[in-house]
Protein backbone atom coordinates (compact mmCIF):
# COMPACT_ATOMS: atom_id res chain seq x y z
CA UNK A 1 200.85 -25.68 51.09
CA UNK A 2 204.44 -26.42 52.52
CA UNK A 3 206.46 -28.27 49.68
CA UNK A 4 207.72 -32.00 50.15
CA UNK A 5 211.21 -32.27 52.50
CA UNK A 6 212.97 -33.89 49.48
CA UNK A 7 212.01 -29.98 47.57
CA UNK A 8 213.07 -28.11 50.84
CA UNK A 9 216.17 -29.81 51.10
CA UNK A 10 217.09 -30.01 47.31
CA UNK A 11 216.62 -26.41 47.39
CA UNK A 12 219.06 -25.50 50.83
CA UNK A 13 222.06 -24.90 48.32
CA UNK A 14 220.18 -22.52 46.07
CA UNK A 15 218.79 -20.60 48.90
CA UNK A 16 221.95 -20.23 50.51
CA UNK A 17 223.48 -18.44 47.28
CA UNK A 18 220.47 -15.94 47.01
CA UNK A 19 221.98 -14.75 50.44
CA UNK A 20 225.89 -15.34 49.72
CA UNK A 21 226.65 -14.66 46.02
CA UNK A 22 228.10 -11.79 44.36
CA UNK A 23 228.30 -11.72 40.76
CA UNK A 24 230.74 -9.89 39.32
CA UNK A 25 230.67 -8.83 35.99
CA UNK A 26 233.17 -10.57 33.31
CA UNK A 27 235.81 -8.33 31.39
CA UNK A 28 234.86 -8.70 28.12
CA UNK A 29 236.80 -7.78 24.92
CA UNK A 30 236.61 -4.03 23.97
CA UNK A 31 233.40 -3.19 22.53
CA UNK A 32 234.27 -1.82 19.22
CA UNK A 33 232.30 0.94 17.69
CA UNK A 34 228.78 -0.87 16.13
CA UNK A 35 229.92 -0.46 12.49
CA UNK A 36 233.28 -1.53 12.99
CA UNK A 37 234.80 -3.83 10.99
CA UNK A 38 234.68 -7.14 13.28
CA UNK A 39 238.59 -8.78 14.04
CA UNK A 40 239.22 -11.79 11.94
CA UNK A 41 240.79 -14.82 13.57
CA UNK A 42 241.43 -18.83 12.91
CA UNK A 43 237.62 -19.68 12.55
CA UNK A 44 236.19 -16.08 10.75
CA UNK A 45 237.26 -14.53 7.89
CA UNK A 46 236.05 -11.02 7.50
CA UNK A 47 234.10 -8.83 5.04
CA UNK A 48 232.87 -5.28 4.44
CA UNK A 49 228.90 -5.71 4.26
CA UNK A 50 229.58 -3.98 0.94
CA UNK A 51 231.66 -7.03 -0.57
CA UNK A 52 229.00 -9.25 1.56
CA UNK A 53 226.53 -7.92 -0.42
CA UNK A 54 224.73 -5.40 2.20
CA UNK A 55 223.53 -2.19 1.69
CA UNK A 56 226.25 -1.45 4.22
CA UNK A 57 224.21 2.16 5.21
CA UNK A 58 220.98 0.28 6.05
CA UNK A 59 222.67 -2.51 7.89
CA UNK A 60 225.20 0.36 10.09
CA UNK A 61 221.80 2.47 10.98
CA UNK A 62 220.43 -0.86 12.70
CA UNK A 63 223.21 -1.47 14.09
CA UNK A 64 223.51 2.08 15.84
CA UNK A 65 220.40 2.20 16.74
CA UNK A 66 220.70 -1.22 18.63
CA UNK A 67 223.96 0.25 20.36
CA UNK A 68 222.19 3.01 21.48
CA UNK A 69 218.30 1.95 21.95
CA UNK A 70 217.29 0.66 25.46
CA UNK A 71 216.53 -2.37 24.83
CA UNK A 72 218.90 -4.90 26.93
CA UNK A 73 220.30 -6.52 23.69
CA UNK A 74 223.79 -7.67 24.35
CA UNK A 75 225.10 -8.98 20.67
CA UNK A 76 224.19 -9.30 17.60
CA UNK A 77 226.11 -10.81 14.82
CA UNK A 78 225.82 -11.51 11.23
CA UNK A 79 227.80 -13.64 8.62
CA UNK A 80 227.22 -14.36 4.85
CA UNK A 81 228.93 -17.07 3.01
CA UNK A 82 231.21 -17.72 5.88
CA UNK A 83 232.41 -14.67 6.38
CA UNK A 84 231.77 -11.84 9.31
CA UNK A 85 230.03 -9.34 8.52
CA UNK A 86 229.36 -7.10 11.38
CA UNK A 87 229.50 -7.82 15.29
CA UNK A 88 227.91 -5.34 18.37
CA UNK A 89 228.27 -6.01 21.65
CA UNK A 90 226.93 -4.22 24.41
CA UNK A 91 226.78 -3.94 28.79
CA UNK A 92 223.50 -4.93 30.05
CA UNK A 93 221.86 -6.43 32.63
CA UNK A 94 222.05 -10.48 32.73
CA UNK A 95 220.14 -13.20 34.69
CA UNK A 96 222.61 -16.31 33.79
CA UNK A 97 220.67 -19.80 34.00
CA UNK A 98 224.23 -20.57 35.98
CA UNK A 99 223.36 -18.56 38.87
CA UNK A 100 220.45 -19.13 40.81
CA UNK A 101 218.74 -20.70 37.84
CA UNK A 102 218.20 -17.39 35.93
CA UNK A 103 216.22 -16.20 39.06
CA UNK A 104 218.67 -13.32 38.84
CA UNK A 105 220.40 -11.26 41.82
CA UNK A 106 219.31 -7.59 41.96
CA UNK A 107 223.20 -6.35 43.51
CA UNK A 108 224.49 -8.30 40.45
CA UNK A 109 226.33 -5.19 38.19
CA UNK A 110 225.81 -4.79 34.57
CA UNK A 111 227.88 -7.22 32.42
CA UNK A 112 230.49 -6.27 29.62
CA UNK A 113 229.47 -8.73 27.26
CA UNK A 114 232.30 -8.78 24.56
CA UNK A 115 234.12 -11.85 21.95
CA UNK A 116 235.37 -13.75 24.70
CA UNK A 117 231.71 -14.06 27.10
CA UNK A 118 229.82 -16.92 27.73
CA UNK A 119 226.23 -16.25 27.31
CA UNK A 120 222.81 -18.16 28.14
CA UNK A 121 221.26 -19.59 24.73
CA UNK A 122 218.72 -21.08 26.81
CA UNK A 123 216.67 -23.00 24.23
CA UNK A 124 218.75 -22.77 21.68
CA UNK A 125 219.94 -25.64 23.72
CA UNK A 126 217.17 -28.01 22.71
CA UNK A 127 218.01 -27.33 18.95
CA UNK A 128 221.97 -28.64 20.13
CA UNK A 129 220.16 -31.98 21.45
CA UNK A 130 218.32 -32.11 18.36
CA UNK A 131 221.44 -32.07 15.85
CA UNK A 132 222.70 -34.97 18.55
CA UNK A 133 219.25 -37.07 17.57
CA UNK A 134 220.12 -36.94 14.06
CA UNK A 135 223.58 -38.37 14.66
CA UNK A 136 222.55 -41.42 16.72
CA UNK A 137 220.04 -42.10 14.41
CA UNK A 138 222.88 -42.27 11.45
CA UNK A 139 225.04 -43.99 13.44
CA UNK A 140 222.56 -46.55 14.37
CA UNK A 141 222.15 -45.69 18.31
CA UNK A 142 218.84 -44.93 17.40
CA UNK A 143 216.83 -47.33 15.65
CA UNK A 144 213.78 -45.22 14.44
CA UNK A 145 211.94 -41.59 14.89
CA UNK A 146 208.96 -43.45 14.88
CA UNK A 147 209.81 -45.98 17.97
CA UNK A 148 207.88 -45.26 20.99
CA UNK A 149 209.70 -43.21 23.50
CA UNK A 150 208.86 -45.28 26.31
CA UNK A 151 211.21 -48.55 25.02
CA UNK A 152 213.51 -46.70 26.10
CA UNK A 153 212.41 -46.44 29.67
CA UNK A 154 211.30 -50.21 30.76
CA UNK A 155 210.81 -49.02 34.36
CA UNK A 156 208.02 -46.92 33.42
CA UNK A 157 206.01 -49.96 32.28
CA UNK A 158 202.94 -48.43 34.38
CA UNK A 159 202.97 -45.99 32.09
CA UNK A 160 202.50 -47.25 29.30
CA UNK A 161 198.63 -47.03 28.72
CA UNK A 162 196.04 -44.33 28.22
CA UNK A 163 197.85 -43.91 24.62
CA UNK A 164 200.82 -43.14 26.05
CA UNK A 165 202.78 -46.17 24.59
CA UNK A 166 202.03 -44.03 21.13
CA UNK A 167 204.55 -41.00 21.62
CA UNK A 168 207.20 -41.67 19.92
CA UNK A 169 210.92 -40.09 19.47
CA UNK A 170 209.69 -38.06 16.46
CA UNK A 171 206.29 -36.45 18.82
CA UNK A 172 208.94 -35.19 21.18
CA UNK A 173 211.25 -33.60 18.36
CA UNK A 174 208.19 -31.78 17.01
CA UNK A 175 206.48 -30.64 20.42
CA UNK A 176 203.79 -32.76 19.75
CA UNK A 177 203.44 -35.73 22.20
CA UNK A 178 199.77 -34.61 23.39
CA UNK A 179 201.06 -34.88 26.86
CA UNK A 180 199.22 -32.11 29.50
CA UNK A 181 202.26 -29.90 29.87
CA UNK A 182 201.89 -25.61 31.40
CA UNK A 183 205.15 -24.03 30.18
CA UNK A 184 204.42 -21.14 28.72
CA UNK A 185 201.13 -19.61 30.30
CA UNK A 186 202.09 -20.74 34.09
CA UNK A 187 204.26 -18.23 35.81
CA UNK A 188 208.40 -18.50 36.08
CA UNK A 189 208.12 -20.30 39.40
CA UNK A 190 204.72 -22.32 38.51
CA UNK A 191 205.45 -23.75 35.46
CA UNK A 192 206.35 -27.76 33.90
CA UNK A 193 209.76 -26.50 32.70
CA UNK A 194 211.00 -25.07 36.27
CA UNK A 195 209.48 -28.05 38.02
CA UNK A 196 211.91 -30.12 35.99
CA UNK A 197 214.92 -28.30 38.09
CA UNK A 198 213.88 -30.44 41.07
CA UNK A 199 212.18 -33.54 39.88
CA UNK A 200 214.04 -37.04 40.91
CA UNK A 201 212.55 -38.91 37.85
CA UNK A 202 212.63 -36.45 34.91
CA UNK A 203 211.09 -38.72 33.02
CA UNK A 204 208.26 -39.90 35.09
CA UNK A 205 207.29 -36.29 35.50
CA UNK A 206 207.03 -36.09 32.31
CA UNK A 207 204.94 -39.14 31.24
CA UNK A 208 203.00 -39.25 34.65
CA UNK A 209 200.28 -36.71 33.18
CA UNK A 210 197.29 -37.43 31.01
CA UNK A 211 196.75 -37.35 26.89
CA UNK A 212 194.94 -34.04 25.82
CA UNK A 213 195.71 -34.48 22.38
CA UNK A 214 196.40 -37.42 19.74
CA UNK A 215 200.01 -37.77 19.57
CA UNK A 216 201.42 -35.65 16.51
CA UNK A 217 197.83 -34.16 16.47
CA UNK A 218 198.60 -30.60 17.77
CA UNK A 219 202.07 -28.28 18.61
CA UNK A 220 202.53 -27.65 22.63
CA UNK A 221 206.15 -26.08 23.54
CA UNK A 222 207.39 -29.26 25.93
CA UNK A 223 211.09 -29.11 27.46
CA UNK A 224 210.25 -31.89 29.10
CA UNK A 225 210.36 -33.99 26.05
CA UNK A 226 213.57 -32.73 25.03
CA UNK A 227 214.91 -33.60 28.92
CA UNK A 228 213.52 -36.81 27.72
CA UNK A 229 214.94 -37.52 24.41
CA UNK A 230 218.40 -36.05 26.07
CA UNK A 231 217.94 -39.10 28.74
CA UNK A 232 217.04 -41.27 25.81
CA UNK A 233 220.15 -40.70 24.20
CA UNK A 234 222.56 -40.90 26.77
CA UNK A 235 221.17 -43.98 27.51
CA UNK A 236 222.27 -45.41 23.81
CA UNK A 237 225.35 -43.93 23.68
CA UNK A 238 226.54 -44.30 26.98
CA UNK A 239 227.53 -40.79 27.54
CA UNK A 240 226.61 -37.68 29.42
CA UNK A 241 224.88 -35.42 27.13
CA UNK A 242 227.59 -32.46 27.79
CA UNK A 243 230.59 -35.59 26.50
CA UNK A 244 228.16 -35.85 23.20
CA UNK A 245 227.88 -32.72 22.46
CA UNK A 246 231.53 -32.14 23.45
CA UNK A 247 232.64 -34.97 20.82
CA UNK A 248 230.10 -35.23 18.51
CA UNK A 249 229.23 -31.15 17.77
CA UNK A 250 231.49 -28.65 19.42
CA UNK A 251 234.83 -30.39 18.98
CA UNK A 252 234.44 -30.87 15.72
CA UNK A 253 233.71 -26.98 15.24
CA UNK A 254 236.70 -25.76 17.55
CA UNK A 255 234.21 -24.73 20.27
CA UNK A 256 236.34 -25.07 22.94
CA UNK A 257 234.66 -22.54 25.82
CA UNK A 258 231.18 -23.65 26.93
CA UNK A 259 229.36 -24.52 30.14
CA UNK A 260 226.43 -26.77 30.44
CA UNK A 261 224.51 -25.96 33.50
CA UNK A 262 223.15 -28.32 35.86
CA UNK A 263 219.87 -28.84 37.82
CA UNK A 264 219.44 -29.60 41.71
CA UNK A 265 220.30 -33.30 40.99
CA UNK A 266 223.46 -32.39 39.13
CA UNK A 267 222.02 -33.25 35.45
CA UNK A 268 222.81 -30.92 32.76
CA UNK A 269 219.48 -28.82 31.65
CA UNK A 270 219.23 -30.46 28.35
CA UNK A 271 216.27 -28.01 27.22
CA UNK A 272 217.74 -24.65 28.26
CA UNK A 273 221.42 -25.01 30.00
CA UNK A 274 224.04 -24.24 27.58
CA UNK A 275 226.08 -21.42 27.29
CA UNK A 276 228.21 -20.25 24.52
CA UNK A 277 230.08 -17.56 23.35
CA UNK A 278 228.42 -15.24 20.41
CA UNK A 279 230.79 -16.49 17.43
CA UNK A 280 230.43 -19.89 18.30
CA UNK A 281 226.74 -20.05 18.53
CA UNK A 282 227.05 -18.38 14.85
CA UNK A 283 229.21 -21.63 14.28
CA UNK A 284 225.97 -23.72 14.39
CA UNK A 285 223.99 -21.76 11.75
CA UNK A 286 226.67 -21.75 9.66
CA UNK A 287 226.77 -25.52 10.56
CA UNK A 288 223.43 -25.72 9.41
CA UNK A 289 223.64 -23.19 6.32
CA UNK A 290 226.20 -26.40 5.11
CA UNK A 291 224.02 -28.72 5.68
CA UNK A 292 225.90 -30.02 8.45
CA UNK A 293 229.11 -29.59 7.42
CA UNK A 294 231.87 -27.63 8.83
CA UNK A 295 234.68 -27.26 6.46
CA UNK A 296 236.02 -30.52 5.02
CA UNK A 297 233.90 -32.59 7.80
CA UNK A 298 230.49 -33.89 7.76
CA UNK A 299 228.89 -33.56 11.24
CA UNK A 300 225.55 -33.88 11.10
CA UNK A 301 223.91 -35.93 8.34
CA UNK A 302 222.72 -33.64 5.35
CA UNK A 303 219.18 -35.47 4.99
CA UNK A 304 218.77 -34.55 9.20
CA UNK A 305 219.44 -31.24 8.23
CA UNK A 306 217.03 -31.02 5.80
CA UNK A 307 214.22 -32.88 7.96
CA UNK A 308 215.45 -29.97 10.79
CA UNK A 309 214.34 -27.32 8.64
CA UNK A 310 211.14 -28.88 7.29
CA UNK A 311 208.18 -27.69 8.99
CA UNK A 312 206.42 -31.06 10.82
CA UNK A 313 204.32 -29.01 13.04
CA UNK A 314 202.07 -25.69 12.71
CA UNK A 315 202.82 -23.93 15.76
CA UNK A 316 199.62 -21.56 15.34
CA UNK A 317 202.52 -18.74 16.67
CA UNK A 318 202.91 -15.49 14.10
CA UNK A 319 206.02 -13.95 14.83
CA UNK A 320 206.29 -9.94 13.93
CA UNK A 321 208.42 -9.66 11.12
CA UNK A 322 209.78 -13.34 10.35
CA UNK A 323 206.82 -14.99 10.40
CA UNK A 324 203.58 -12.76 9.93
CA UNK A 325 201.70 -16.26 8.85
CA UNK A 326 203.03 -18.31 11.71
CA UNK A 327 205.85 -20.31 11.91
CA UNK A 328 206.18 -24.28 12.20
CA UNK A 329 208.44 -26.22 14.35
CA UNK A 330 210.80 -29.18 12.56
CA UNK A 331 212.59 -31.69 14.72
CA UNK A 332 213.50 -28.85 17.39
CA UNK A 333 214.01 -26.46 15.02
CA UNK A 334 211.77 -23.33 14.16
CA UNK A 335 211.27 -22.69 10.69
CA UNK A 336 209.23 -20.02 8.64
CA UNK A 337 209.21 -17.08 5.51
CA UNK A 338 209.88 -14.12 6.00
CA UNK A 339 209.36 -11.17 2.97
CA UNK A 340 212.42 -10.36 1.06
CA UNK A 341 211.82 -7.69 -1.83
CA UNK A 342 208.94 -9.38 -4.03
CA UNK A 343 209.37 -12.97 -2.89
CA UNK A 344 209.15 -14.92 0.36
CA UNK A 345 212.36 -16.78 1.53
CA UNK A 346 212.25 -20.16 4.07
CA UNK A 347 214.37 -19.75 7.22
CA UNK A 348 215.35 -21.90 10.58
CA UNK A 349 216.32 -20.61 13.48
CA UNK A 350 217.16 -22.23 17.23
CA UNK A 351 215.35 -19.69 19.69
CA UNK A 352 215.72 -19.44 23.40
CA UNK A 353 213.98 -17.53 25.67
CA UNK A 354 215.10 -13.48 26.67
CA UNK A 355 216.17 -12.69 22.76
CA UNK A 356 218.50 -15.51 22.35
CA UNK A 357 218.40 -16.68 18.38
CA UNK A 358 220.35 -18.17 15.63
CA UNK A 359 218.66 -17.49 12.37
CA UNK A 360 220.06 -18.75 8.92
CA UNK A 361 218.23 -18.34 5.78
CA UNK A 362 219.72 -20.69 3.09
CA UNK A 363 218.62 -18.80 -0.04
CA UNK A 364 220.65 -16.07 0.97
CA UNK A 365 223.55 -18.34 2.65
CA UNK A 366 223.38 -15.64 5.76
CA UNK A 367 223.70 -16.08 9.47
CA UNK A 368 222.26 -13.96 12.07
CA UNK A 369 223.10 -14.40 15.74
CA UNK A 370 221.82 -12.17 19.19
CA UNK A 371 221.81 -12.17 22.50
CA UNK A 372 219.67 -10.62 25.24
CA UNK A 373 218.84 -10.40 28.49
CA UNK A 374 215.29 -9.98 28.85
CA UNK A 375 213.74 -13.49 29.83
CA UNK A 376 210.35 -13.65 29.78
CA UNK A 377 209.47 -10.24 28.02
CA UNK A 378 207.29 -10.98 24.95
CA UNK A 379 208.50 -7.21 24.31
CA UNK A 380 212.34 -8.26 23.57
CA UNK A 381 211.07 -11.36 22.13
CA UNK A 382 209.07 -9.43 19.70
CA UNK A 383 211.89 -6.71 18.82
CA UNK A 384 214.51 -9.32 18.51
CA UNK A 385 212.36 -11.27 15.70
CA UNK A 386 211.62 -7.25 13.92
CA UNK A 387 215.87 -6.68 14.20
CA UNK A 388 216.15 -10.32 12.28
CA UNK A 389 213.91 -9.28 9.63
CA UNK A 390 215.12 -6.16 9.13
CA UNK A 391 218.57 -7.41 9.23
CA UNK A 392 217.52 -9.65 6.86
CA UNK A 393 216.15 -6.89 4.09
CA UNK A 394 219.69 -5.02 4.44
CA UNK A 395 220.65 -7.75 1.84
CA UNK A 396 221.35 -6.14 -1.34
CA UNK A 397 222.21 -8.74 -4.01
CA UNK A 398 220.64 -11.94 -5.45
CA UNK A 399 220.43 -15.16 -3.39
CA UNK A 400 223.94 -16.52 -4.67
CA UNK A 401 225.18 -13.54 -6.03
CA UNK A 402 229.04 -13.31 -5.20
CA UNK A 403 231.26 -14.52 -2.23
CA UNK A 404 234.05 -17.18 -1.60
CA UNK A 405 232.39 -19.21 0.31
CA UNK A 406 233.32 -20.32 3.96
CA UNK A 407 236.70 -20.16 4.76
């Protein structure tokens, strides 16, 4: 079946790059050794994982064996109490959402990922606009979680039956609308999320599909509700979502290098488009580990912080090593336990498809960041998650034990 003209002409640009562009691989910063100890600078203090509190053998043998594995893991990072701990980078293959829309160019060289290269975060984006949803609500932009979504969109009035009219700001923010939405058993090409990329009315899409589920009822992965609540707030703000995350989140943390890509209608891919450099995603979980404060400024409201990390939905999804009894989902947040020695400790984390995370685990005030390059292989996904929890039992002290704090 041919698609519509509006598709085949939307789509002219993109094909035109698959047969014109060249990537060429970024010059990254030299790739130290894996158990190096990482370079300090104006936003990270440094420390041995000894003084961190590491069994500093343990953590170094992961480390090494992530430099030299096969697995196309680019970074991975880890702070504790504000502090750097350790820092890898590697080359690797890359499929940037910037570029064909991830579809990825096979003459594209390996890239030298280093301090100084953007990377994809893919949904780890979503977990951005959901810090921005606790903001408007403080500052009043947003009148309620519990107000139905659709206020928002009075031109959709035909929607609003069928039980629609009942999904409200908070259903999105947990994944839990009820909405009919394919995203992650359709293929790449086939399913919701990619359709988004071409779709005049994002919203319409979105809504324009039957109930299959009570709202709030049952967990179903939906980046169309985050394109949504990303449209709903730039509508009460008056501001592109790139200018409020610009002012109201990465500003305020010195993030100062960052693209937002774009889809064929020149919006900014809300639920997977942002891309950020290693340290600076490790910003936001330390962001989070303080409750939403960075340094002497509060950014996000503490109490949103808290609701973040609280598990709203059960996701039914067990995750090999951090969450072996399944993990929940908070207000675009992931949350869980994971085992450390005899007890069980609560985490959050901001995934994104290929091995993209940013885990924090308050009890032990420590930050985990990587980055891959694998999208779409439950493989990566599922060695990425073992590296965090092994990562994780490298920690040697008590919760609390030690430290100065951020700097």
């Amino acid at each position: 079946m041919p698609w519509p003209s509006d598709v085949r002409r939307s789509c002219r640009p993109l094909l035109a790059a698959i047969v014109a562009t060249v990537v060429v691989a970024p010059a990254g910063a030299e790739q130290l050794p894996p158990c190096a100890t990482p370079a300090a600078d104006a936003d990270w203090a440094v420390s041995t994982p000894a003084d961190a509190g590491f069994d500093a053998r343990a953590l170094c043998a992961l480390l090494e064996a992530v430099a030299t594995g096969k697995r196309n893991i680019h970074a991975v990072l880890v702070e504790r109490r504000g502090r750097l701990v350790a820092e890898l980078y590697r080359s690797g293959r890359d499929s940037p959402i910037d570029v064909l829309y991830g579809l990825g160019n096979p003459f594209a060289p390996d890239v030298r990922f280093g301090v100084d290269v953007l990377h994809d975060v893919r949904s780890v984006s979503k977990s951005v606009v959901g810090l921005l949803v606790g903001i408007a609500l403080h500052d009043g932009r947003i009148a309620s979680l519990s107000t139905p979504a659709l206020d928002a969109f009075p031109e959709l009035a035909d929607l609003r039956t069928s039980g629609r009219h009942a999904i409200t700001i908070e259903h999105l923010l947990t994944m839990s609308s009820g909405l009919d939405w394919d995203e992650w058993d359709a293929g790449p090409l086939t399913s919701d999320e990619t359709r988004l990329l071409w779709k005049s009315d994002l919203v319409r899409f979105v809504f324009d599909r039957p109930l299959v589920a009570a709202p709030g009822s049952r967990f179903n992965y939906n980046g169309g509700g985050t394109a949504t609540v990303a449209e709903l707030l730039t509508r009460a703000s008056d501001r592109s979502l790139p200018e409020l995350a610009r002012e109201q989140i990465l500003a305020p943390l010195g993030i100062t290098r960052w693209t937002w890509a774009t889809d064929l209608h020149d919006r900014p891919l809300a639920f997977a488009g942002l891309r950020l450099r290693p340290r600076d995603m490790l910003k936001l979980g330390r962001l989070v580990l303080g409750r939403g404060r960075w340094r002497e400024r509060q950014v996000v409201p503490e109490a949103w912080i808290d609701e973040s990390l609280r598990p709203h939905a059960a996701t039914g999804i067990t995750l090999a090593g951090v969450a072996p009894e399944g993990a929940h989902y908070g207000y675009h947040w992931w949350t869980g336990r994971l085992a450390w020695r005899d007890r069980e400790l609560a985490w959050g984390a901001a995934f994104g498809n290929g091995g993209q995370r940013i885990l924090v685990v308050p009890d032990l005030d420590l930050g985990v960041v990587t980055t891959a390059g694998d999208y779409g292989s439950i493989d990566t996904a599922i060695a990425v998650n073992r590296l965090l929890a092994q990562i994780v039992a490298t920690v040697a002290d008590e919760p609390g034990a030690g430290g100065d704090g951020p700097p």
